[in-house]
PDB file of N, CA and C in Angstrom:
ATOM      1  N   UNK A   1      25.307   6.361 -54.639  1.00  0.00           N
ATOM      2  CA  UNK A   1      25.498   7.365 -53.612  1.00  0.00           C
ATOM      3  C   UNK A   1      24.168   7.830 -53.023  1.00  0.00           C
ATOM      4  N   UNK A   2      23.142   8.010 -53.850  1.00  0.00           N
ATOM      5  CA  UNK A   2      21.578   8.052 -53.305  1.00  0.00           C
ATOM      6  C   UNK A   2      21.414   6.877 -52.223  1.00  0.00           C
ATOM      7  N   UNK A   3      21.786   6.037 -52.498  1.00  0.00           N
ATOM      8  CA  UNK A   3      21.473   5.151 -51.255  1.00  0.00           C
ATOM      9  C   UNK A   3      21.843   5.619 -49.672  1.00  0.00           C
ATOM     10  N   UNK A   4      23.189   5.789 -49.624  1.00  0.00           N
ATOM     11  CA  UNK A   4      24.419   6.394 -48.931  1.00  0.00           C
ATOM     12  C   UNK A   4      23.288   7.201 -47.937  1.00  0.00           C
ATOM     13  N   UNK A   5      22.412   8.431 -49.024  1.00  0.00           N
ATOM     14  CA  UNK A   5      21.601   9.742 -48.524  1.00  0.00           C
ATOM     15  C   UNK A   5      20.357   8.821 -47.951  1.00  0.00           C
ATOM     16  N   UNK A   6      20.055   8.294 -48.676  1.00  0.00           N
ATOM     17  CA  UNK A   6      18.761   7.401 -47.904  1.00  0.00           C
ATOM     18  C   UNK A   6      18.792   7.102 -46.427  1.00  0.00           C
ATOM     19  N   UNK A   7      19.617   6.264 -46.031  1.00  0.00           N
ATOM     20  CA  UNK A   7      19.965   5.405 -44.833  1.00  0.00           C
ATOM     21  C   UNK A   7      20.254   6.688 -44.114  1.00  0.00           C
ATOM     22  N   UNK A   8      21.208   7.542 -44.082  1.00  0.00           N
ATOM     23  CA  UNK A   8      21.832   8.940 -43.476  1.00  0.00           C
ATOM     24  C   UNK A   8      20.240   9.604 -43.004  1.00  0.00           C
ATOM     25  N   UNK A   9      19.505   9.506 -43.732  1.00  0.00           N
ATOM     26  CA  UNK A   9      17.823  10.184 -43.616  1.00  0.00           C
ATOM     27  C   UNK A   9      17.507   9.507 -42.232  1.00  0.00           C
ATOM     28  N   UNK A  10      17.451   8.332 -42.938  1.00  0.00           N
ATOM     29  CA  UNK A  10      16.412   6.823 -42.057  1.00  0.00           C
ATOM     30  C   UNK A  10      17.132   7.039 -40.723  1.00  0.00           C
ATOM     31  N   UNK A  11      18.609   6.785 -40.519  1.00  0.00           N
ATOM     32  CA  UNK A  11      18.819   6.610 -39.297  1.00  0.00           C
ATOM     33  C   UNK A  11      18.587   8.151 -38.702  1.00  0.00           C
ATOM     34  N   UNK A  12      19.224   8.741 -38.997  1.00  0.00           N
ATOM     35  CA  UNK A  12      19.084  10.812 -38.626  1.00  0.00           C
ATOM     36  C   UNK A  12      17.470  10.745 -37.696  1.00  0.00           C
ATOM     37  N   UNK A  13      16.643  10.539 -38.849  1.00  0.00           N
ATOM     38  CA  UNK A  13      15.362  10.497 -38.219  1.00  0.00           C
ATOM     39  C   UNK A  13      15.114   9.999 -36.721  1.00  0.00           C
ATOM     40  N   UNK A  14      15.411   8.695 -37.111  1.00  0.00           N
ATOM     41  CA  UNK A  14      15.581   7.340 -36.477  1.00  0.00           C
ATOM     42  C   UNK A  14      15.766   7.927 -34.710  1.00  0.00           C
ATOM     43  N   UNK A  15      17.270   8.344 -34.718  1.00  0.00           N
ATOM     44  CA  UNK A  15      17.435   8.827 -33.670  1.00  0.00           C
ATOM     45  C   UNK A  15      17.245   9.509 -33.153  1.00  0.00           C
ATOM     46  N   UNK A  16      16.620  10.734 -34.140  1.00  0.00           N
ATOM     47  CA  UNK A  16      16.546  11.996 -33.173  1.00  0.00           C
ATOM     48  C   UNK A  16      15.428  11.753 -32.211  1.00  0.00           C
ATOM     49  N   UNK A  17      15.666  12.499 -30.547  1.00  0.00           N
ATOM     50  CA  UNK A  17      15.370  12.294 -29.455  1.00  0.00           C
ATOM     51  C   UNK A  17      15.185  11.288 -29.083  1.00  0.00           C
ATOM     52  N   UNK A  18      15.411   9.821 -29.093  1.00  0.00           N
ATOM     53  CA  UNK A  18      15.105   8.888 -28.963  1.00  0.00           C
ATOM     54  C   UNK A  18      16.370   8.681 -27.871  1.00  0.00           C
ATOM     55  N   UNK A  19      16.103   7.796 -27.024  1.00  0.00           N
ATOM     56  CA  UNK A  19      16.665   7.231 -25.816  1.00  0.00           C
ATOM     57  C   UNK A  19      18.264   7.804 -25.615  1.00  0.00           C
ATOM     58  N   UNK A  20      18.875   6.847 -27.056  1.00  0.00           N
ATOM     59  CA  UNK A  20      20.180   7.326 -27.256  1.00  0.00           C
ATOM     60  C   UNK A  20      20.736   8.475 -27.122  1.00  0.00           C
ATOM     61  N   UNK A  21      19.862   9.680 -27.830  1.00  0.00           N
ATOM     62  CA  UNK A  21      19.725  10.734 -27.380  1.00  0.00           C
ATOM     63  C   UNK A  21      20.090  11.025 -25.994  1.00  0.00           C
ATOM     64  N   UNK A  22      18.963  11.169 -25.483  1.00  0.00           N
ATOM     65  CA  UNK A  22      18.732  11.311 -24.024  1.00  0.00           C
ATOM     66  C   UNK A  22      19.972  11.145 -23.267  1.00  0.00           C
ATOM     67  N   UNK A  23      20.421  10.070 -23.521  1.00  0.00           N
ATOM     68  CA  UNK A  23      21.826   9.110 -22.824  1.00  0.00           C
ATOM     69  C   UNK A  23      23.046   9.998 -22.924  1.00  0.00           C
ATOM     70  N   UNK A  24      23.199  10.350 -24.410  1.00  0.00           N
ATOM     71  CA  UNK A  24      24.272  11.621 -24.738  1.00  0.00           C
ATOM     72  C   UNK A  24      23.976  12.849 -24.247  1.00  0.00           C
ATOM     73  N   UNK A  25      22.955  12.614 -23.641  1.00  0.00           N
ATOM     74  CA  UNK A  25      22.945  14.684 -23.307  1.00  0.00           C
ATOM     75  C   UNK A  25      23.343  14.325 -21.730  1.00  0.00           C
ATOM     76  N   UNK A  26      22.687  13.474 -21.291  1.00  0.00           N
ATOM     77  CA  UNK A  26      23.371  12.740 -20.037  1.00  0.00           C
ATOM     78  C   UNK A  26      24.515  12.666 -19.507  1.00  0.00           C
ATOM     79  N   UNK A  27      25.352  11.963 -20.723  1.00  0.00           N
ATOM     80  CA  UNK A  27      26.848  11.759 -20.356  1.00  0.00           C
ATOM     81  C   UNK A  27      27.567  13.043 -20.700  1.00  0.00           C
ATOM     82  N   UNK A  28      26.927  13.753 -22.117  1.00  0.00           N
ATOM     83  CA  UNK A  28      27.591  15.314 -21.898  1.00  0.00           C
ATOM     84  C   UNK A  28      27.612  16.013 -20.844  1.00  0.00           C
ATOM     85  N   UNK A  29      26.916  16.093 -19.877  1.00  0.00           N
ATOM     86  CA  UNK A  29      26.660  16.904 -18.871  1.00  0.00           C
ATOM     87  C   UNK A  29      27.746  16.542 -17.706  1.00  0.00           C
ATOM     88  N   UNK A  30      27.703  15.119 -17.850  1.00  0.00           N
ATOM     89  CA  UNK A  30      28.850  15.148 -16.470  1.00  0.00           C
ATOM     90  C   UNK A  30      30.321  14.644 -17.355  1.00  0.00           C
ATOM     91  N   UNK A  31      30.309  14.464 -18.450  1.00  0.00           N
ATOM     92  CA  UNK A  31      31.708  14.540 -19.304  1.00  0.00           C
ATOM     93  C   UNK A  31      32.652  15.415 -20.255  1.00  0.00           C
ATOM     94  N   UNK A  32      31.278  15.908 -20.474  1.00  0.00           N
ATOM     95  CA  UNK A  32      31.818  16.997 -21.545  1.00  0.00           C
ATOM     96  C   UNK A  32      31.415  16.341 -22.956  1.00  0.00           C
ATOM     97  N   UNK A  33      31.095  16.921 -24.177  1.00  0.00           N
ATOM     98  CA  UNK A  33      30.479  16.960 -25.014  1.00  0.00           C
ATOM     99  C   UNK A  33      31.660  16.363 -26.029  1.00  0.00           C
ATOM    100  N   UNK A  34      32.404  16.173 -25.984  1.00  0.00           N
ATOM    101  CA  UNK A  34      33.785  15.159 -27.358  1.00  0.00           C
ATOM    102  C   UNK A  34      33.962  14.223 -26.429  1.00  0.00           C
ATOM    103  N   UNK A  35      33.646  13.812 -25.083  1.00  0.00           N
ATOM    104  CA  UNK A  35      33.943  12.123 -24.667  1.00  0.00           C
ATOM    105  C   UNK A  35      32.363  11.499 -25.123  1.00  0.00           C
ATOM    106  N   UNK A  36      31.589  12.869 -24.999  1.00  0.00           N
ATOM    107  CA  UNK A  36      30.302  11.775 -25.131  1.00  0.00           C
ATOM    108  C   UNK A  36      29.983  11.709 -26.251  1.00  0.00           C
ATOM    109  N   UNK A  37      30.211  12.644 -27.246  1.00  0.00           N
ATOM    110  CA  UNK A  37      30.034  12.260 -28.977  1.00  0.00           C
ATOM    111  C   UNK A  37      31.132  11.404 -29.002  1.00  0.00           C
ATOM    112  N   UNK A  38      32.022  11.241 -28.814  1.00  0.00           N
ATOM    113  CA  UNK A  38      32.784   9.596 -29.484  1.00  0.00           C
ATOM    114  C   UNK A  38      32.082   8.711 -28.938  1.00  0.00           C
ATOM    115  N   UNK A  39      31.799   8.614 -27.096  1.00  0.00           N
ATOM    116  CA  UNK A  39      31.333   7.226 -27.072  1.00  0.00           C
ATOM    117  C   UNK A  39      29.910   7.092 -28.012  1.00  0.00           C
ATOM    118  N   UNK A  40      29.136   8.118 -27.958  1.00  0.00           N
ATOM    119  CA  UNK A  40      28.190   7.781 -28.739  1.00  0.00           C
ATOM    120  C   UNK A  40      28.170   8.021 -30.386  1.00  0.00           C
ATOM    121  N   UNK A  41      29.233   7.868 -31.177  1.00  0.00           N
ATOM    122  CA  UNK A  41      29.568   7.586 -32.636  1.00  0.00           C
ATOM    123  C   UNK A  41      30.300   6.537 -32.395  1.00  0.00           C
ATOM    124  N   UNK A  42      31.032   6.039 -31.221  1.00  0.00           N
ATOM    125  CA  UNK A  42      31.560   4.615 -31.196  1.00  0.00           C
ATOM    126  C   UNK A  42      30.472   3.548 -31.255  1.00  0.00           C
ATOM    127  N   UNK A  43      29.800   3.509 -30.128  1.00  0.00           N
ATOM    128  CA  UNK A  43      28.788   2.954 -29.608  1.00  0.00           C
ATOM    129  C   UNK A  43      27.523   2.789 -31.357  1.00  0.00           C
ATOM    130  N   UNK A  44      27.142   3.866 -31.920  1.00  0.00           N
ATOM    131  CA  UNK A  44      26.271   3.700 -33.108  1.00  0.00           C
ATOM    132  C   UNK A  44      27.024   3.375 -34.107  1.00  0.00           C
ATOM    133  N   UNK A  45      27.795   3.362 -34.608  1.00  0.00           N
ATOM    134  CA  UNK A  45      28.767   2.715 -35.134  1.00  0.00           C
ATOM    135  C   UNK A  45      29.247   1.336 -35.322  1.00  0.00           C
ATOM    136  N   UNK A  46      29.010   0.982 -33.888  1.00  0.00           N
ATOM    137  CA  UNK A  46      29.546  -0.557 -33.372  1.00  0.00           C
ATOM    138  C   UNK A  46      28.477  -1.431 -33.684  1.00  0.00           C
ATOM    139  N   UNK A  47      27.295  -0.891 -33.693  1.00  0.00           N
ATOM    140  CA  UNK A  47      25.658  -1.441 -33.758  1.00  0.00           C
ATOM    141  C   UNK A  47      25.445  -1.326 -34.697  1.00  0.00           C
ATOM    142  N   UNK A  48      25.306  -0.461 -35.679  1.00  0.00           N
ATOM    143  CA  UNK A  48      25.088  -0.708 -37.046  1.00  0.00           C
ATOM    144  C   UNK A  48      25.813  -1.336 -37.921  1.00  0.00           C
ATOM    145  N   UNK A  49      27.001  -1.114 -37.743  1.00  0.00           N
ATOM    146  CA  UNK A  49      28.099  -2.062 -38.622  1.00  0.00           C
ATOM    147  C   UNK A  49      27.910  -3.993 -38.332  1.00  0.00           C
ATOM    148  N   UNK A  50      27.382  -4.540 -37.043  1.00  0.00           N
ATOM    149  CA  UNK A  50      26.382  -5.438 -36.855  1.00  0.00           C
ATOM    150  C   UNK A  50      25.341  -5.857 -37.597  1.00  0.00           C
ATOM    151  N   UNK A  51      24.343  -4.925 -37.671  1.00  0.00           N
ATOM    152  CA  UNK A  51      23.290  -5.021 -38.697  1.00  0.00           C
ATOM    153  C   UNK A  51      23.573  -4.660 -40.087  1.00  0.00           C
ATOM    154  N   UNK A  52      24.599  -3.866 -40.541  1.00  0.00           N
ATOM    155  CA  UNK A  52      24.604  -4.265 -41.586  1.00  0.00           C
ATOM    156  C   UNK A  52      25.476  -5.175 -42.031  1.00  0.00           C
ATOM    157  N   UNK A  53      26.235  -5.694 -41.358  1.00  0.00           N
ATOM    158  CA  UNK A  53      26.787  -7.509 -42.005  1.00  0.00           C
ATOM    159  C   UNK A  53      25.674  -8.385 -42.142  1.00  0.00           C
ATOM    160  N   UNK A  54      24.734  -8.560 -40.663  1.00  0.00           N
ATOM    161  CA  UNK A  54      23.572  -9.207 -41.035  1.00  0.00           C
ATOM    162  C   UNK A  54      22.508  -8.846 -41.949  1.00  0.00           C
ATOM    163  N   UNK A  55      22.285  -8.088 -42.188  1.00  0.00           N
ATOM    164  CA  UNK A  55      21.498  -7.402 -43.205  1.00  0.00           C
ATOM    165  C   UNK A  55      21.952  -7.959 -44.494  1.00  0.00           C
ATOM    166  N   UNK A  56      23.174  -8.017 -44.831  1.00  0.00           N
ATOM    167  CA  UNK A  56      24.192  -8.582 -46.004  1.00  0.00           C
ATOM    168  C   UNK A  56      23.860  -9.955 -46.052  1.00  0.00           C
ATOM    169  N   UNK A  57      24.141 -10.671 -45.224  1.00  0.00           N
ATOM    170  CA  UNK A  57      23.945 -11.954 -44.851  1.00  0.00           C
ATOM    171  C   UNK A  57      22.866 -12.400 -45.160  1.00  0.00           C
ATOM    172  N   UNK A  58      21.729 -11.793 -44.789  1.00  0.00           N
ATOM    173  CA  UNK A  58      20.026 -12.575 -44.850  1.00  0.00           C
ATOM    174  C   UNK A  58      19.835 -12.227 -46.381  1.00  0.00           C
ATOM    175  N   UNK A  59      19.944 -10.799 -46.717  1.00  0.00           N
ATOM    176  CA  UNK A  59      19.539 -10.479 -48.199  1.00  0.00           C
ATOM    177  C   UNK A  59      20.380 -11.647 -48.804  1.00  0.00           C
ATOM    178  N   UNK A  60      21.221 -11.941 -48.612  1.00  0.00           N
ATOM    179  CA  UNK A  60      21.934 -13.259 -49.781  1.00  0.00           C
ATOM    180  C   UNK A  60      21.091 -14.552 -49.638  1.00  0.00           C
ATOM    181  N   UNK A  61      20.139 -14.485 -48.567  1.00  0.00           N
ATOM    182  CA  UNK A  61      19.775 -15.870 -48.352  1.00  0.00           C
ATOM    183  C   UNK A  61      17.803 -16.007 -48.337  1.00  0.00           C
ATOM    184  N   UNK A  62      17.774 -14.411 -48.335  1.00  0.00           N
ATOM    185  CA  UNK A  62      16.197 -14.354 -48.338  1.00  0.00           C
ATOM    186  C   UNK A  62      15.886 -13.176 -49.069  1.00  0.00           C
ATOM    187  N   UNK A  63      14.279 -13.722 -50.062  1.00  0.00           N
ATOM    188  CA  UNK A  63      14.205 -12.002 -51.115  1.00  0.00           C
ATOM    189  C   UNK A  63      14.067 -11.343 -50.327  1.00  0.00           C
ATOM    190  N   UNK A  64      13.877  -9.683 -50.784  1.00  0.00           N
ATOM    191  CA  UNK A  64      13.778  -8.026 -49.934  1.00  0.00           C
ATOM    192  C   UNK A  64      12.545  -8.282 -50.023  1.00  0.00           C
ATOM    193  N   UNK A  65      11.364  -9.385 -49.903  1.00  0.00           N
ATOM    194  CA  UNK A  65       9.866  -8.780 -50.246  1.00  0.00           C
ATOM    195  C   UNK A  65       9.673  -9.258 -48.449  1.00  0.00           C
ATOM    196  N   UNK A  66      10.224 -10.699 -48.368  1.00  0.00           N
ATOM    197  CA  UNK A  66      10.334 -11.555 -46.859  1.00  0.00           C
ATOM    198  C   UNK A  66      10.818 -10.449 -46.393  1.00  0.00           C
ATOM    199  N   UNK A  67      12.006 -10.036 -45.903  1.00  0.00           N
ATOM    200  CA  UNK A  67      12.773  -9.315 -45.160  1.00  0.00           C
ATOM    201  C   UNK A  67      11.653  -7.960 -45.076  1.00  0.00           C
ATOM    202  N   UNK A  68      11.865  -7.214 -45.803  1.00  0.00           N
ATOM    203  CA  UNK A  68      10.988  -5.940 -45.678  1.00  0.00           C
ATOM    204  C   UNK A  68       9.564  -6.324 -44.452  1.00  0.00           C
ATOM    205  N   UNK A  69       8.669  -7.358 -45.400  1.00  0.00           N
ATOM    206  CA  UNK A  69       7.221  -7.958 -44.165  1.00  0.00           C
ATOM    207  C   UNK A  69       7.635  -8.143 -42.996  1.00  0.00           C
ATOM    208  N   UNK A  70       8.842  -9.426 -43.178  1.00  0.00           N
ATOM    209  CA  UNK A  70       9.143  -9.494 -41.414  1.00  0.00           C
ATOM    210  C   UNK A  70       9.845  -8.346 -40.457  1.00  0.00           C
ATOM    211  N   UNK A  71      10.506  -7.058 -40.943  1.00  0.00           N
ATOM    212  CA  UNK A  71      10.754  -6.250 -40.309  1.00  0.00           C
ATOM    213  C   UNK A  71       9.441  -5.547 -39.842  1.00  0.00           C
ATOM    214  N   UNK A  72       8.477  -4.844 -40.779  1.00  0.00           N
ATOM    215  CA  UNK A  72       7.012  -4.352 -40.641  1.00  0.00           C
ATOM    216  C   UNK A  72       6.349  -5.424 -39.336  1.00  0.00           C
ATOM    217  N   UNK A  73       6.588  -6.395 -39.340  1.00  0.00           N
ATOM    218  CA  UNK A  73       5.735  -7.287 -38.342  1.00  0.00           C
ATOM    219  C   UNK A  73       6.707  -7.346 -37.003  1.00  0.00           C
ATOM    220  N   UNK A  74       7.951  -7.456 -36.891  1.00  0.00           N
ATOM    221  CA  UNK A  74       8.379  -7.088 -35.741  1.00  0.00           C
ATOM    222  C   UNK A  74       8.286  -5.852 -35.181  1.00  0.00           C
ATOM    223  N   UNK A  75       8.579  -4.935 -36.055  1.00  0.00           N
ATOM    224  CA  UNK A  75       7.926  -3.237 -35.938  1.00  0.00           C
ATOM    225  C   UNK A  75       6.519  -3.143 -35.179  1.00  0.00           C
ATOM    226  N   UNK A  76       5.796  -3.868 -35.191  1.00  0.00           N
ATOM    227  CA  UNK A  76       4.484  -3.664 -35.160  1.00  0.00           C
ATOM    228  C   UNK A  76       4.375  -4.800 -33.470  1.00  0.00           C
ATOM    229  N   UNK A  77       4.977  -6.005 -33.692  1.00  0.00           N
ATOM    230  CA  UNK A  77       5.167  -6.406 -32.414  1.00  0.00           C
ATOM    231  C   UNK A  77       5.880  -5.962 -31.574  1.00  0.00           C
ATOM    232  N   UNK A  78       6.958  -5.195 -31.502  1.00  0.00           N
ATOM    233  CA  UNK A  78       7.802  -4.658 -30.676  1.00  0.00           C
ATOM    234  C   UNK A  78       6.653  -3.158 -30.306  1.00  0.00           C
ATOM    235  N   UNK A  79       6.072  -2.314 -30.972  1.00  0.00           N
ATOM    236  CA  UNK A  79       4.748  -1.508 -30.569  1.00  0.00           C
ATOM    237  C   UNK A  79       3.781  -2.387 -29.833  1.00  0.00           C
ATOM    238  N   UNK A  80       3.786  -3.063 -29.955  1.00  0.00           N
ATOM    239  CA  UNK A  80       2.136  -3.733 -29.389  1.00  0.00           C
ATOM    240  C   UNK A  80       3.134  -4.029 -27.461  1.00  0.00           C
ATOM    241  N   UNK A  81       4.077  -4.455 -27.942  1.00  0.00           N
ATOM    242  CA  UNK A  81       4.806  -5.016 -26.666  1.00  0.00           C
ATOM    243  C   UNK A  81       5.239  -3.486 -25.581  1.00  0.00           C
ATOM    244  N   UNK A  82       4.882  -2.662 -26.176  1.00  0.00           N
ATOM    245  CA  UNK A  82       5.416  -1.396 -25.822  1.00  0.00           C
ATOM    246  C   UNK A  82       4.472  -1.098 -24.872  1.00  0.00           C
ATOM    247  N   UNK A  83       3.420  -0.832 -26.201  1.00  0.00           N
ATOM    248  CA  UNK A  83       2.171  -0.337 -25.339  1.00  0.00           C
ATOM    249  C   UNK A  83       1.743  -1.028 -24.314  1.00  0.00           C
ATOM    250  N   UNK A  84       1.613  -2.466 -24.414  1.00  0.00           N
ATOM    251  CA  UNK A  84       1.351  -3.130 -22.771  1.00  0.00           C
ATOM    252  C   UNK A  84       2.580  -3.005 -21.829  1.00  0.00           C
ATOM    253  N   UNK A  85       3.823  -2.594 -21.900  1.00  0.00           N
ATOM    254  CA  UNK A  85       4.430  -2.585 -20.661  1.00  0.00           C
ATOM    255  C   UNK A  85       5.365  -3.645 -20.463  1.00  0.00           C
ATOM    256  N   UNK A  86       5.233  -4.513 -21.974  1.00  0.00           N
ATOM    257  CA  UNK A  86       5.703  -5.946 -21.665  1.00  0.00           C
ATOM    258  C   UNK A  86       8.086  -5.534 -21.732  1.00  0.00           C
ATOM    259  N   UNK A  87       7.706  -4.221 -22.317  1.00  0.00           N
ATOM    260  CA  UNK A  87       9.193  -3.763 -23.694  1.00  0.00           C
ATOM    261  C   UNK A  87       9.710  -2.872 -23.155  1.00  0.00           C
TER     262      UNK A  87
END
């Protein structure tokens, strides 16, 4: 169940003010605030339940030491791609 609290942290963090954000205060404004929290608990919902099948998937097929580095290195390329304008 500690795990459960972990991820609940990671993503919480994750999102706050971040784009998605933004988008929901957006669609609250011209929808009203329960069409735009479902679409947006549908919508995060729909995306994570994605990643975590794949997430399931690779851990069965690659150790957590690979996975962990190559996330840190896309992390770090997806920043670099940011900062130039390329992302």
């Amino acid at each position: 169940m500690k795990e459960v609290l972990y991820v609940f942290v990671a993503i919480f963090l994750a999102e706050l003010g971040d784009k998605t954000q933004l988008a929901t205060i957006a669609f609250a404004s011209k929808y009203g605030w329960v069409k735009a929290f479902l679409g947006a608990v549908l919508g995060l919902v729909s995306v994570n339940l994605i990643g975590a099948i794949l997430g399931d998937k690779i851990g069965d097929a690659l150790p957590f030491e690979l996975i962990h580095k190559g996330a840190g290195v896309l992390f770090i390329l997806f920043g670099i791609l940011m900062l130039l304008g390329k992302l």
